[in-house]
Protein backbone atom coordinates (compact mmCIF):
# COMPACT_ATOMS: atom_id res chain seq x y z
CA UNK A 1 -25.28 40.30 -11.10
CA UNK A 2 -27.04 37.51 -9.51
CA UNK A 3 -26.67 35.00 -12.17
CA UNK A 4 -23.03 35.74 -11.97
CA UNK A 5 -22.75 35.33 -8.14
CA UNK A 6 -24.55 32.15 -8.22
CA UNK A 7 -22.70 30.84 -10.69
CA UNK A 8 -19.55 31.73 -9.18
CA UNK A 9 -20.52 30.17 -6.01
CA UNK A 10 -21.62 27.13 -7.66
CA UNK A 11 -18.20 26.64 -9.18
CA UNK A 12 -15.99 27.47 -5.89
CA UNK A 13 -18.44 24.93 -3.97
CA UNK A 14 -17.59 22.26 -6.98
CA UNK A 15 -13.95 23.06 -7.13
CA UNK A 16 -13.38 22.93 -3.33
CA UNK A 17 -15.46 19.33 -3.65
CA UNK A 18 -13.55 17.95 -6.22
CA UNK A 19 -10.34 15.22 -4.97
CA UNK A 20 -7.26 16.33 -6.00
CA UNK A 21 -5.40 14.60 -9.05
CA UNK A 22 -2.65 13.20 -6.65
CA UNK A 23 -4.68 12.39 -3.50
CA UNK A 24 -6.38 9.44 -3.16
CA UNK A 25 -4.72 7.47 -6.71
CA UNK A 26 -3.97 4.11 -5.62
CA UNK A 27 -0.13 3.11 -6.65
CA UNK A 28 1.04 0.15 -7.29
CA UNK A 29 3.99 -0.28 -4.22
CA UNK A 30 4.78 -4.11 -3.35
CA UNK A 31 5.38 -7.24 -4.94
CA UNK A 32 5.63 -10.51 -2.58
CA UNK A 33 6.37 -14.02 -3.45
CA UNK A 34 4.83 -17.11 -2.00
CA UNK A 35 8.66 -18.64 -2.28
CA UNK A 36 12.58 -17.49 -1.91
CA UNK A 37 14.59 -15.82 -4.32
CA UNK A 38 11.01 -14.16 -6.00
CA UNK A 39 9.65 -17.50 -7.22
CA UNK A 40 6.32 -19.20 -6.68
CA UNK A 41 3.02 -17.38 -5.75
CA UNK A 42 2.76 -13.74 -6.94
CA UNK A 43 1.11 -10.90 -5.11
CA UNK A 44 1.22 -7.34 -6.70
CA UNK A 45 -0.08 -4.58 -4.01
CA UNK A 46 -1.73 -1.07 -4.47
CA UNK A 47 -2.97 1.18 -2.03
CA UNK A 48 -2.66 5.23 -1.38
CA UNK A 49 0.94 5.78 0.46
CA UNK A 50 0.55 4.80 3.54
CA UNK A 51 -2.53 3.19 3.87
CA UNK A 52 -2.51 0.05 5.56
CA UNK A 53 -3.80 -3.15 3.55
CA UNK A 54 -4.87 -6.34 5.15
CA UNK A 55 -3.22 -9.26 2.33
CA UNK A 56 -5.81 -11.42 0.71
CA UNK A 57 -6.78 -14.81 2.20
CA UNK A 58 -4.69 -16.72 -0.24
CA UNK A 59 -1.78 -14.77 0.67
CA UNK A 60 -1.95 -14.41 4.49
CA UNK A 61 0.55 -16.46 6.14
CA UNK A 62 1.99 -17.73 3.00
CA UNK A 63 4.94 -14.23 2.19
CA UNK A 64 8.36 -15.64 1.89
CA UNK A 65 10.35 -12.66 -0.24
CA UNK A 66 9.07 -9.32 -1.20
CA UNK A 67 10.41 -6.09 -3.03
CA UNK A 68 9.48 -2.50 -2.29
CA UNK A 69 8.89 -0.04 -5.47
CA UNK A 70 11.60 2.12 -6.29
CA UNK A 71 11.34 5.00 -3.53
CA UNK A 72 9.31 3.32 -0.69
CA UNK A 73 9.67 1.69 2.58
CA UNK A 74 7.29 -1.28 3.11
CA UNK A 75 6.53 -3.25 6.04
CA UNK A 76 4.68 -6.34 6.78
CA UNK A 77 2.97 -7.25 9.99
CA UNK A 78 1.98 -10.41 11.43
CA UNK A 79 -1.25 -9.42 12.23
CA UNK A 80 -4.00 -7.78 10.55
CA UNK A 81 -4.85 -3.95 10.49
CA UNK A 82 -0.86 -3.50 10.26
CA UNK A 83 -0.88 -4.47 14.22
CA UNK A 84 1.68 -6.90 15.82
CA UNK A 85 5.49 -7.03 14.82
CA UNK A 86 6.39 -5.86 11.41
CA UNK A 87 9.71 -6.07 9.13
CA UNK A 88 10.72 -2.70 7.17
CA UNK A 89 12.48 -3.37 3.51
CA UNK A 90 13.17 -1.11 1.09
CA UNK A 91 14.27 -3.21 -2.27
CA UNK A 92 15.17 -6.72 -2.90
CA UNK A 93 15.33 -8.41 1.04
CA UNK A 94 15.20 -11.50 2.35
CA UNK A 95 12.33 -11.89 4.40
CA UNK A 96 13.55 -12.34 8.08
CA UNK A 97 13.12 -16.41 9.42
CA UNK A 98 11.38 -15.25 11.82
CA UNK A 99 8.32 -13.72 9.58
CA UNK A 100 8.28 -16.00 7.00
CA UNK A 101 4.84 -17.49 6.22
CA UNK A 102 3.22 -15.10 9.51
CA UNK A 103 2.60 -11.82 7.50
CA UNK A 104 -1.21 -10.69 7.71
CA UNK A 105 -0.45 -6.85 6.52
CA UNK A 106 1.54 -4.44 4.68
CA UNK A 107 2.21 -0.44 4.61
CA UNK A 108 4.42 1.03 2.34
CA UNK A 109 5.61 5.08 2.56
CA UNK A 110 7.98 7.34 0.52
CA UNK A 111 11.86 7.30 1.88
């Protein structure tokens, strides 16, 4: 009877420890462009939904179109750490004036 407690407990304590199969899987959500209409410079974004990603040195200050995945909301910011003034899109926008080449961060979450 021992044997069989300890082993049970060793399983619940392993079960309860293990991540679950949908938590914490990085998506792919967001594609931006370093140019209009999708052209130029390419950057392809994954993160959990809604976790807030700082974009790469080569691509701060430099997003000029962008396109959500298929079911999301993103937003870029203008500063880092998804802080400052951001612009929401769901599919295929045109990047306000007033953001293009200034984003620093993105967050994108389910609609």
């Amino acid at each position: 009877m021992k044997f069989s407690f300890v082993s049970l407990l060793t399983l619940a304590t392993a079960a309860a420890a293990a991540p679950s199969a949908v938590e914490g899987r990085a998506v792919t959500l967001i594609d931006l462009w370093a140019d209009r209409d999708f052209l130029g410079l390419k950057f392809t974004g994954s993160a959990d939904v809604g976790q807030c990603k700082n974009l790469p040195s080569n691509f701060n200050d430099l997003v000029t179109s962008g396109k959500a995945r298929s079911g999301y909301r993103c937003t870029v910011w203008v500063d880092k750490d998804c802080k400052g003034t951001g612009f929401s899109f769901v599919s295929n926008p045109k990047i306000d004036s007033w953001i293009d080449n200034k984003a620093s961060s993105w967050k994108c979450v389910k609609v």
